[in-house]
PDB file of N, CA and C in Angstrom:
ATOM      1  N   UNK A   1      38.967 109.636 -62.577  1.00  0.00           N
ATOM      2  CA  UNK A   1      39.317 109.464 -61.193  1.00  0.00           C
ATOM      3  C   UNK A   1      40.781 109.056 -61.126  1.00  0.00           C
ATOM      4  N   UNK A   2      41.569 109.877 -60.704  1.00  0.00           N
ATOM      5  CA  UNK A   2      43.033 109.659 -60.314  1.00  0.00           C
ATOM      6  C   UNK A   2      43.331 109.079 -59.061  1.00  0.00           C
ATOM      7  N   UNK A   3      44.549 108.406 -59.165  1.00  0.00           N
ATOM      8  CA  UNK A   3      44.893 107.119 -57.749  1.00  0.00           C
ATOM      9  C   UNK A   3      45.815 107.089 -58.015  1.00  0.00           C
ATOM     10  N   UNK A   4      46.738 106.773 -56.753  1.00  0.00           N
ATOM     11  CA  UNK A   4      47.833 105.954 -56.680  1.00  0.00           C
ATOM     12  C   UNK A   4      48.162 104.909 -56.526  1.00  0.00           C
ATOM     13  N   UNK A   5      48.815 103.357 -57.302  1.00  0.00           N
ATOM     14  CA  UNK A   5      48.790 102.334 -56.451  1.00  0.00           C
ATOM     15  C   UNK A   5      49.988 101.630 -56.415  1.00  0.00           C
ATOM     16  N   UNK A   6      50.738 100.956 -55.584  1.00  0.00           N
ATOM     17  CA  UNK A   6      51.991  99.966 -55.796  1.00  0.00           C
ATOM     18  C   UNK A   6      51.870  99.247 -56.656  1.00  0.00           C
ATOM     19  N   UNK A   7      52.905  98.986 -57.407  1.00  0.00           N
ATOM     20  CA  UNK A   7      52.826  98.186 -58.063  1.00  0.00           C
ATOM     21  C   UNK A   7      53.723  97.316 -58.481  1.00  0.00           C
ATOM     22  N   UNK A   8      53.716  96.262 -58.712  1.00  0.00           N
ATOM     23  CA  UNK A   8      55.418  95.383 -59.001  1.00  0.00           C
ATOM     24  C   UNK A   8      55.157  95.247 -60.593  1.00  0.00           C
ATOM     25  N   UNK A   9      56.116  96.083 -60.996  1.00  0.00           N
ATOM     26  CA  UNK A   9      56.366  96.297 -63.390  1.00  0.00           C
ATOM     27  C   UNK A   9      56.914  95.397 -62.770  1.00  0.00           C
ATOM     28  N   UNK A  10      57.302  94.405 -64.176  1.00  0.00           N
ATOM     29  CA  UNK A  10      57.642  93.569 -64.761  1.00  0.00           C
ATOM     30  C   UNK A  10      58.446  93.481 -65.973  1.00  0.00           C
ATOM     31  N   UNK A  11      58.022  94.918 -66.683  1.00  0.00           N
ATOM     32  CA  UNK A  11      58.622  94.878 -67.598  1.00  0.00           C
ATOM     33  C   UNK A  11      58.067  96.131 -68.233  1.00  0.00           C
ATOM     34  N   UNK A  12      58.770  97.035 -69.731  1.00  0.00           N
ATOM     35  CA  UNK A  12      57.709  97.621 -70.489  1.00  0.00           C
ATOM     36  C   UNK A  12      58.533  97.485 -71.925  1.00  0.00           C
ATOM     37  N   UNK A  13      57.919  97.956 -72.753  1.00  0.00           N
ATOM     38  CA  UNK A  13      58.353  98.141 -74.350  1.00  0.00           C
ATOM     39  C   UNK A  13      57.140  99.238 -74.703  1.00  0.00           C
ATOM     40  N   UNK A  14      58.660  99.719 -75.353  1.00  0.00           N
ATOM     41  CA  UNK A  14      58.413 100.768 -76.094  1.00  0.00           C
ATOM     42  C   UNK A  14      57.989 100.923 -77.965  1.00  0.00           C
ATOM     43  N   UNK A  15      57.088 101.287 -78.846  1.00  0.00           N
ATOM     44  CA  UNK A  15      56.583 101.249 -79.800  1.00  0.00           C
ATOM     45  C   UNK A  15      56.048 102.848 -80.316  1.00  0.00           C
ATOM     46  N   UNK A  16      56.830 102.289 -81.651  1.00  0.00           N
ATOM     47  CA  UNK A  16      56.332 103.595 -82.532  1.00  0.00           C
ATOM     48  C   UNK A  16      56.164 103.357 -84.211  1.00  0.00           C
ATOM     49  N   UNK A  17      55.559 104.005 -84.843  1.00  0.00           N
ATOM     50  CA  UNK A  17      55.829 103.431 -86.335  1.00  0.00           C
ATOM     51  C   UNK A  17      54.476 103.756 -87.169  1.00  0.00           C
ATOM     52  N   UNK A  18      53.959 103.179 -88.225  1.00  0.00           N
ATOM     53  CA  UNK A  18      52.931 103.173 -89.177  1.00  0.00           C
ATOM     54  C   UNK A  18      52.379 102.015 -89.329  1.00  0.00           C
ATOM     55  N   UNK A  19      50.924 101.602 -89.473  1.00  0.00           N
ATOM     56  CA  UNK A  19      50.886 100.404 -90.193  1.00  0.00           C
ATOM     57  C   UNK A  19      49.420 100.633 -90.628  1.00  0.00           C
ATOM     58  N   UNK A  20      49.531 100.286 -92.113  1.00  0.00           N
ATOM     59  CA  UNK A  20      48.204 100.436 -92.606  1.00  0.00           C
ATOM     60  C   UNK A  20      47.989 102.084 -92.610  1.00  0.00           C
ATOM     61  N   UNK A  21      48.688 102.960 -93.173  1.00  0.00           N
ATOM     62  CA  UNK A  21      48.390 104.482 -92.732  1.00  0.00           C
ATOM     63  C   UNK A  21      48.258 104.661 -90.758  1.00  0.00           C
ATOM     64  N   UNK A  22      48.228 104.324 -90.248  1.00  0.00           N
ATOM     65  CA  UNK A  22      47.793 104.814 -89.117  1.00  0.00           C
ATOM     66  C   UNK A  22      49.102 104.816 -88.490  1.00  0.00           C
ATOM     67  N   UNK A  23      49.093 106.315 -87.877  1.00  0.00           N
ATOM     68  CA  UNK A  23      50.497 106.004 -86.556  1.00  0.00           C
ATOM     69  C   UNK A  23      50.208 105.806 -85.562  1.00  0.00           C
ATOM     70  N   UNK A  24      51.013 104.958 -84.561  1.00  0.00           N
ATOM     71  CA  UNK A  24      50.549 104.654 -83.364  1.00  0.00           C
ATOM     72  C   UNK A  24      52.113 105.421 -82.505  1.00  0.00           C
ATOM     73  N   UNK A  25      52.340 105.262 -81.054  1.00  0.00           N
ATOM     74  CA  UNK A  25      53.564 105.934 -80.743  1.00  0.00           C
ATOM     75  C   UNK A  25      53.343 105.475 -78.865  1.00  0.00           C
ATOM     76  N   UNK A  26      53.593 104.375 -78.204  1.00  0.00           N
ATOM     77  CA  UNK A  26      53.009 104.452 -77.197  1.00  0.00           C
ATOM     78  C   UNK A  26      54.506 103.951 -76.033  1.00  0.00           C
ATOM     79  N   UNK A  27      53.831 103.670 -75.001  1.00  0.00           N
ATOM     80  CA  UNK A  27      54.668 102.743 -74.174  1.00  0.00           C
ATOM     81  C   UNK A  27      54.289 101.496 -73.562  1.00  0.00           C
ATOM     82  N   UNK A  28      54.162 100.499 -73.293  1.00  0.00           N
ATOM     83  CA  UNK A  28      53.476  99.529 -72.489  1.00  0.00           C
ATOM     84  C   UNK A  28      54.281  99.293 -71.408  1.00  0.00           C
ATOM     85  N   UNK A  29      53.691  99.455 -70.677  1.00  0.00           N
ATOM     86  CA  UNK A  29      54.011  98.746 -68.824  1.00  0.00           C
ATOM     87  C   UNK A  29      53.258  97.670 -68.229  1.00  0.00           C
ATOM     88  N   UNK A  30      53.854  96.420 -68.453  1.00  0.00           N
ATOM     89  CA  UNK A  30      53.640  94.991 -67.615  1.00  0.00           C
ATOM     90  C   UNK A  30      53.507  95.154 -65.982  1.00  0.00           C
ATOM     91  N   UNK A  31      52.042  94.700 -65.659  1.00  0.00           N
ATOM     92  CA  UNK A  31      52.195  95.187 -63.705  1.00  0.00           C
ATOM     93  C   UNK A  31      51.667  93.489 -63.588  1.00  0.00           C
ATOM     94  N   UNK A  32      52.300  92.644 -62.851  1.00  0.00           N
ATOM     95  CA  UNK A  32      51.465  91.472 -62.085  1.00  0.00           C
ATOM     96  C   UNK A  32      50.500  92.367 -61.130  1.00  0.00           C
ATOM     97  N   UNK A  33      49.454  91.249 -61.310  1.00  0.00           N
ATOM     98  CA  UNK A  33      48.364  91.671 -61.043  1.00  0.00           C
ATOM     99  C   UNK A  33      47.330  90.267 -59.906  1.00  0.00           C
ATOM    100  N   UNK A  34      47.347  90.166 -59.329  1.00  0.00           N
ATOM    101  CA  UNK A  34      46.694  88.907 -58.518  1.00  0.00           C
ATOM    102  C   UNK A  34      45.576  88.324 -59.658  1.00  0.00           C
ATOM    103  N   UNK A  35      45.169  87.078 -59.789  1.00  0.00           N
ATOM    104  CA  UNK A  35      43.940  86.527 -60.327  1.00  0.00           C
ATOM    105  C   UNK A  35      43.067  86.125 -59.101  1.00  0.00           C
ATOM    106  N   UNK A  36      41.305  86.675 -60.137  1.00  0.00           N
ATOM    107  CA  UNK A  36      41.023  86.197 -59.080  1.00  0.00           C
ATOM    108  C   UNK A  36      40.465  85.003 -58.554  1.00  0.00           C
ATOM    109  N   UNK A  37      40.666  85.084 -57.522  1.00  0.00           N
ATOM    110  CA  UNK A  37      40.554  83.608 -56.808  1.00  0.00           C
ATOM    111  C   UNK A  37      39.297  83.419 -55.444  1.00  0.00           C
ATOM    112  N   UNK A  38      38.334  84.229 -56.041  1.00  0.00           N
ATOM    113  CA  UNK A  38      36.621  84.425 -55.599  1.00  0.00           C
ATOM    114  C   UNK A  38      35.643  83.091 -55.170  1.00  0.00           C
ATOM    115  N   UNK A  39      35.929  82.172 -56.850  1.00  0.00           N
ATOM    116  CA  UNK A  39      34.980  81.115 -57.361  1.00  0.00           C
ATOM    117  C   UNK A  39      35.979  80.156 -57.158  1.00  0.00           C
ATOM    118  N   UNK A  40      37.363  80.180 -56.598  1.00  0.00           N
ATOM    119  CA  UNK A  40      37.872  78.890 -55.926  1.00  0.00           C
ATOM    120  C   UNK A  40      38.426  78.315 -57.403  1.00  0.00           C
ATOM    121  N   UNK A  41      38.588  79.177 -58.613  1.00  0.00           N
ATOM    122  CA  UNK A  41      38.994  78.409 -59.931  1.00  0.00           C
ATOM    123  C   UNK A  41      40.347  78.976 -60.561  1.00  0.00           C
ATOM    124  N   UNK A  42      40.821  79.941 -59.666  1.00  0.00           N
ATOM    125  CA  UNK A  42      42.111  80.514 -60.121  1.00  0.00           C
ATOM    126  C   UNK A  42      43.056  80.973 -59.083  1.00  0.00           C
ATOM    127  N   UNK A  43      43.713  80.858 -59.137  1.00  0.00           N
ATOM    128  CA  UNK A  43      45.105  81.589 -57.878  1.00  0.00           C
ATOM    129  C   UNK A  43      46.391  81.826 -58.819  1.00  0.00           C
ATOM    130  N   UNK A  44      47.008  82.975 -57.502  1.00  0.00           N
ATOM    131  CA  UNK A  44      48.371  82.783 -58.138  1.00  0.00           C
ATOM    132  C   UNK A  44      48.745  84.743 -59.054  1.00  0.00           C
ATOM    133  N   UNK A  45      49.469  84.624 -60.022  1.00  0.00           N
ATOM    134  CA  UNK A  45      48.890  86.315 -60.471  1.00  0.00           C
ATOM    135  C   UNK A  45      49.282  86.405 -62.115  1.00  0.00           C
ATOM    136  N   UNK A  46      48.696  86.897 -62.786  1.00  0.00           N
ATOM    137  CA  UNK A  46      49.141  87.213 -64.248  1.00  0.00           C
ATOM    138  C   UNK A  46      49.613  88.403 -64.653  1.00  0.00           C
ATOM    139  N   UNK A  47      49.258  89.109 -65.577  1.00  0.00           N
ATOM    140  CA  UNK A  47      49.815  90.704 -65.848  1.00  0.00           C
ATOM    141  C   UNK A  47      48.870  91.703 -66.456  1.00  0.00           C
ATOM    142  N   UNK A  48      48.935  92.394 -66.553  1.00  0.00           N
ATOM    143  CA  UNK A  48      48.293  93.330 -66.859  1.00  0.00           C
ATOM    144  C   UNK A  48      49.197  94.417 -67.522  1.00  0.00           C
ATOM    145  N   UNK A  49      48.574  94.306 -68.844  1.00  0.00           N
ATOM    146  CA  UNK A  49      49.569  95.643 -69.821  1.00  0.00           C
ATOM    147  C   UNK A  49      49.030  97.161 -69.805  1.00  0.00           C
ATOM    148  N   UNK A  50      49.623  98.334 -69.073  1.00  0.00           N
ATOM    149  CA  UNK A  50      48.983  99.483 -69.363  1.00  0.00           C
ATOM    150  C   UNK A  50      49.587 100.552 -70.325  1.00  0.00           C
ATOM    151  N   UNK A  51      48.690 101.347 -70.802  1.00  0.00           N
ATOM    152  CA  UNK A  51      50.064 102.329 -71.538  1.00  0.00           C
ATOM    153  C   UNK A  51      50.034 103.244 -70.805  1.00  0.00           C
ATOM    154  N   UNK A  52      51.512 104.174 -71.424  1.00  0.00           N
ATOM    155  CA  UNK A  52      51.865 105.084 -70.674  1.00  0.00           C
ATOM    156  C   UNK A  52      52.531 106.046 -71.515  1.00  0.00           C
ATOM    157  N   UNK A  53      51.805 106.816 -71.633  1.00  0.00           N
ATOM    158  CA  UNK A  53      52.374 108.097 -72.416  1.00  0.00           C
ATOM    159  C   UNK A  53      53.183 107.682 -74.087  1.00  0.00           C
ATOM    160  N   UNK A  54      53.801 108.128 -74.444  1.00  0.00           N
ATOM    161  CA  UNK A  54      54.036 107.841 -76.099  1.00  0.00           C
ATOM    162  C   UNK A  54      56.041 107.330 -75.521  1.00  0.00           C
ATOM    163  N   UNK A  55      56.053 106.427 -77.053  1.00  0.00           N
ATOM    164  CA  UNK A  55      57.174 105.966 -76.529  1.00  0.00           C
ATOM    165  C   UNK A  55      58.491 106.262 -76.132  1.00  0.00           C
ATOM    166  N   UNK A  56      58.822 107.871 -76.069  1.00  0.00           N
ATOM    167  CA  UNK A  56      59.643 108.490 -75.589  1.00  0.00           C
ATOM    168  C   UNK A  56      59.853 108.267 -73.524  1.00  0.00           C
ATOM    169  N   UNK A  57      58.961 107.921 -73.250  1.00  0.00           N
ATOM    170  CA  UNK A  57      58.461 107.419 -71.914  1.00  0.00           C
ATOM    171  C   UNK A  57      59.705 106.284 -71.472  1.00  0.00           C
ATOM    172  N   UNK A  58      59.736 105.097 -72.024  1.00  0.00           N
ATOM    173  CA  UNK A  58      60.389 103.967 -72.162  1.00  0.00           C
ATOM    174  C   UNK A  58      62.053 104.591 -71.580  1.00  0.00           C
ATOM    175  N   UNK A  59      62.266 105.467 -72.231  1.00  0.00           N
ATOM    176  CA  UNK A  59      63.725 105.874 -72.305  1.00  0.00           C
ATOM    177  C   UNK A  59      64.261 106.360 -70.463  1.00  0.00           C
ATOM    178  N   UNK A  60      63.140 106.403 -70.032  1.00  0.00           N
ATOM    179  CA  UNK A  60      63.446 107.609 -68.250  1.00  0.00           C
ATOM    180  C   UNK A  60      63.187 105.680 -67.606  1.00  0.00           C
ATOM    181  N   UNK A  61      63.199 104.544 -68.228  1.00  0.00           N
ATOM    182  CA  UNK A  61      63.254 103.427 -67.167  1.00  0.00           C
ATOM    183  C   UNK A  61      64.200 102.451 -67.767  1.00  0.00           C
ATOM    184  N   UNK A  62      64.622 102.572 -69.009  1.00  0.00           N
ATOM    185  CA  UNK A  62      65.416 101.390 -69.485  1.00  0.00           C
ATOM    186  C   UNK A  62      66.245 100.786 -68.920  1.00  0.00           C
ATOM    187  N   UNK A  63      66.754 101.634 -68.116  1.00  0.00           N
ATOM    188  CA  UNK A  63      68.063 101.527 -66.967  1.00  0.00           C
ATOM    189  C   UNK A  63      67.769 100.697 -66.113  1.00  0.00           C
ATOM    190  N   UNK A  64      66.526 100.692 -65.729  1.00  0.00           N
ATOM    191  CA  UNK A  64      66.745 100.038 -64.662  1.00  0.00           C
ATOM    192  C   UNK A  64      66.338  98.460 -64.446  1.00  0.00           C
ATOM    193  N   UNK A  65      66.443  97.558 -63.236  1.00  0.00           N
ATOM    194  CA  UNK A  65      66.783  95.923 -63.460  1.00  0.00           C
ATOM    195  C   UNK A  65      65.346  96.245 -62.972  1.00  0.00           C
ATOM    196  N   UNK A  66      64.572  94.971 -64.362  1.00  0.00           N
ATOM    197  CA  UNK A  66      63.000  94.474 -64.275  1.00  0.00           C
ATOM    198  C   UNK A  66      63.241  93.320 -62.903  1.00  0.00           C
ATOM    199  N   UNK A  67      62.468  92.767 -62.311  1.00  0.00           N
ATOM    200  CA  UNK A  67      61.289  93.480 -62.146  1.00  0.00           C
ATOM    201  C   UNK A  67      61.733  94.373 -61.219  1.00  0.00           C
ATOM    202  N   UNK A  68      60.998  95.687 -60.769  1.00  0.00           N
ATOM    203  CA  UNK A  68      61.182  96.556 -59.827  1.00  0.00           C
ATOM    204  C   UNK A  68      59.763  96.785 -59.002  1.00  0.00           C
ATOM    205  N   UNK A  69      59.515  97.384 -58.078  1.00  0.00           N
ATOM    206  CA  UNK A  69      58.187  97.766 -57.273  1.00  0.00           C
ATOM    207  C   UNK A  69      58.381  99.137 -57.627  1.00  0.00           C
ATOM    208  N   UNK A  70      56.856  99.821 -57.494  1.00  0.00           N
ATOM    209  CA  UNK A  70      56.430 101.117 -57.751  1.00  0.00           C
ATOM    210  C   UNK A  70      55.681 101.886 -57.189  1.00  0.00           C
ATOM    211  N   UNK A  71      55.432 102.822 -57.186  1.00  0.00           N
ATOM    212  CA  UNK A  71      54.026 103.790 -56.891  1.00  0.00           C
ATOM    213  C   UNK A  71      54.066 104.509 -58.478  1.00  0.00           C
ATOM    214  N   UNK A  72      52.623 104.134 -58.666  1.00  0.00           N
ATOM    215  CA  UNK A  72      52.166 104.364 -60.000  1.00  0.00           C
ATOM    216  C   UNK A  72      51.137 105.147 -59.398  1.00  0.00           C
ATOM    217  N   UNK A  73      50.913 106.744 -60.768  1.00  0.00           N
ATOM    218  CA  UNK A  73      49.432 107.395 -60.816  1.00  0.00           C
ATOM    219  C   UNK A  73      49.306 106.959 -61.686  1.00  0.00           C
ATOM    220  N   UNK A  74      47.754 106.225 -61.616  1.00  0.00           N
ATOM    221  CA  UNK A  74      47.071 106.143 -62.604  1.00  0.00           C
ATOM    222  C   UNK A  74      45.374 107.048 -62.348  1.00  0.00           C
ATOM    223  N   UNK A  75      44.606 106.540 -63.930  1.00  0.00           N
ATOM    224  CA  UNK A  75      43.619 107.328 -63.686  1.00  0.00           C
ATOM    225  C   UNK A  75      42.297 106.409 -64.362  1.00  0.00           C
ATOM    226  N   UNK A  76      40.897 106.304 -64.381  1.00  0.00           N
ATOM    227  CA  UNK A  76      40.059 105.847 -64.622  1.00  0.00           C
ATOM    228  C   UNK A  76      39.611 106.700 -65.595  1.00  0.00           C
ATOM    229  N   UNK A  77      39.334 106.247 -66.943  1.00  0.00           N
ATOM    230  CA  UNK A  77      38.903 107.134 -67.644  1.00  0.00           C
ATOM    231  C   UNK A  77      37.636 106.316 -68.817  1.00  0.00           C
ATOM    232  N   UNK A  78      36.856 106.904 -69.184  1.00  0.00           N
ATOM    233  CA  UNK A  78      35.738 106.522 -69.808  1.00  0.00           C
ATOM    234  C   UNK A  78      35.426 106.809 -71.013  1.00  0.00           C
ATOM    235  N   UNK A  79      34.983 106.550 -71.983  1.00  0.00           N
ATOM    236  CA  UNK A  79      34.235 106.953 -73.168  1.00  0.00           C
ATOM    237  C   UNK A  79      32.439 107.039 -73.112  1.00  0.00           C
ATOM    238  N   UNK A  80      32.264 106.954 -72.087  1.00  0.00           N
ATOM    239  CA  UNK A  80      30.774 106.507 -71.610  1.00  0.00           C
ATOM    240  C   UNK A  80      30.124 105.032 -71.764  1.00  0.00           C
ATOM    241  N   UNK A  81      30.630 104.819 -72.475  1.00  0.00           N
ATOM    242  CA  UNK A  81      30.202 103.548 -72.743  1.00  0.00           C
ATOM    243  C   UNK A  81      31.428 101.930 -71.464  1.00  0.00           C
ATOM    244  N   UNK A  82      32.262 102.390 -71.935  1.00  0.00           N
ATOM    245  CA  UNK A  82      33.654 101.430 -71.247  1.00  0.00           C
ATOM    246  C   UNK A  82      34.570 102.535 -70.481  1.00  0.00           C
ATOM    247  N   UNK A  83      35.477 101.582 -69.567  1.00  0.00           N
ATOM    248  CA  UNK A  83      35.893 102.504 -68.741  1.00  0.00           C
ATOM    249  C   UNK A  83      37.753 101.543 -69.181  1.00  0.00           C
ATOM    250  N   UNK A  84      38.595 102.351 -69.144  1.00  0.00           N
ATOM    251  CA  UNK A  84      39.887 101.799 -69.147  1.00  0.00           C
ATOM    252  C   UNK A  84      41.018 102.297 -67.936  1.00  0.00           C
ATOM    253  N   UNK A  85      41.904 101.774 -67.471  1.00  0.00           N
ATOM    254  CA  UNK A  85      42.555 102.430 -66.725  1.00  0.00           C
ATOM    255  C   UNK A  85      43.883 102.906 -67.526  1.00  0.00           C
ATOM    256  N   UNK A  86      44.905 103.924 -67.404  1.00  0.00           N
ATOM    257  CA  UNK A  86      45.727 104.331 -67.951  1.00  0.00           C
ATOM    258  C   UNK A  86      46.779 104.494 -66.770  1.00  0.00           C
ATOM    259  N   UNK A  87      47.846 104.509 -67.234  1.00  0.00           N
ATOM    260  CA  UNK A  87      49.278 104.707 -65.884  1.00  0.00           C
ATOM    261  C   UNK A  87      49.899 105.783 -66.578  1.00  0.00           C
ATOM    262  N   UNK A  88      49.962 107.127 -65.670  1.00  0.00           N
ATOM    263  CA  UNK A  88      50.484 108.168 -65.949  1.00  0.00           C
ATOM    264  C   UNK A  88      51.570 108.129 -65.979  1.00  0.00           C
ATOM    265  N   UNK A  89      52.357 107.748 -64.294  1.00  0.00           N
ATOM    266  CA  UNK A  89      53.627 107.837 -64.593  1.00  0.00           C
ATOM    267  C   UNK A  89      53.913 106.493 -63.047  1.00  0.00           C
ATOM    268  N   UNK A  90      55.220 106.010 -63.139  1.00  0.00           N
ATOM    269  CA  UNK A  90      55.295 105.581 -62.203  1.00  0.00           C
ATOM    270  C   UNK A  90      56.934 105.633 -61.562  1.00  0.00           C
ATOM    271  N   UNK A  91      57.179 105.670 -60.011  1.00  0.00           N
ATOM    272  CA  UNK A  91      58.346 105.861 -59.462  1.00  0.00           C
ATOM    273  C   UNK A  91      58.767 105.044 -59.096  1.00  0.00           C
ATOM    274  N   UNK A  92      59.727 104.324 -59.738  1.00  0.00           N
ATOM    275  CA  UNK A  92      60.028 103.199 -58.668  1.00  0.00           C
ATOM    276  C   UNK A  92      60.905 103.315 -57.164  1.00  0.00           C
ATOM    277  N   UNK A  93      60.532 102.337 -56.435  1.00  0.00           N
ATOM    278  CA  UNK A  93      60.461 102.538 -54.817  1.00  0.00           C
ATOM    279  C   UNK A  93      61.583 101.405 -54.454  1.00  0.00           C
ATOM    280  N   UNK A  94      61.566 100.482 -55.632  1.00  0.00           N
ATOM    281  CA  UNK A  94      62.377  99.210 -54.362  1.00  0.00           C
ATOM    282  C   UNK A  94      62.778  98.108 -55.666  1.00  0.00           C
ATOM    283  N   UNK A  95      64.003  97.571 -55.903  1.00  0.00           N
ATOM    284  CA  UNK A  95      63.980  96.319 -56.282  1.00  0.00           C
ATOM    285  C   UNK A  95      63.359  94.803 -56.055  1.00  0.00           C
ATOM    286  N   UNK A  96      62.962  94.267 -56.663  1.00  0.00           N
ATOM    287  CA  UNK A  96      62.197  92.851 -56.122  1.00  0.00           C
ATOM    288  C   UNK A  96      63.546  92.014 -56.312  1.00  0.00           C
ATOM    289  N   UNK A  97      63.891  91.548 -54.848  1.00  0.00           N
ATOM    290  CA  UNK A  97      64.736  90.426 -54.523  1.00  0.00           C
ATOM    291  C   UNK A  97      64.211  89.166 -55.564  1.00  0.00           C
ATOM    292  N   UNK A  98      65.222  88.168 -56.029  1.00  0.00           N
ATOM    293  CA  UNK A  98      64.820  86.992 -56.371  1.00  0.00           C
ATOM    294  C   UNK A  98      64.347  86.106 -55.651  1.00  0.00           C
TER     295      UNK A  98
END
């Protein structure tokens, strides 16, 4: 299931390399994310790390001043068992004032 949603990054890093035989090659994108605050035991917001495409990705945002606001596609995707969300791509829309 594909969506669009705003989002305020925070940040991302980029990763590539070997370890233990295995290659990995990704991007991570930091989004604050609200906590929730349902059961009256949390407020306020933390982050949420998504990946995004392999780390050649990193290079089309380096430029620009963290944090920024966005419209992100992302998509819901499953193994049947668990469901993860993934961020395709995202545009940023607006600087976040200090």
């Amino acid at each position: 299931m594909k969506f669009q949603s705003q989002v305020k990054v925070l940040g991302m890093k980029s990763s590539s390399g070997e370890f233990e035989g295995v290659k990995y090659d990704a991007t991570k994108v930091y989004v604050e994310t609200a906590l929730d605050s349902s059961k009256g035991m949390a407020s306020g917001f933390g982050c949420l790390e998504y990946s995004m495409g392999n780390s050649t990705e990193y290079a089309k945002y380096k430029h620009l001043e963290f944090p920024f606001m966005g419209m992100a596609e992302m998509e819901i995707i499953t193994s049947g068992k668990q469901q993860k969300t993934v961020m395709h791509s995202v545009k940023p829309t607006d600087r976040v004032k200090a």
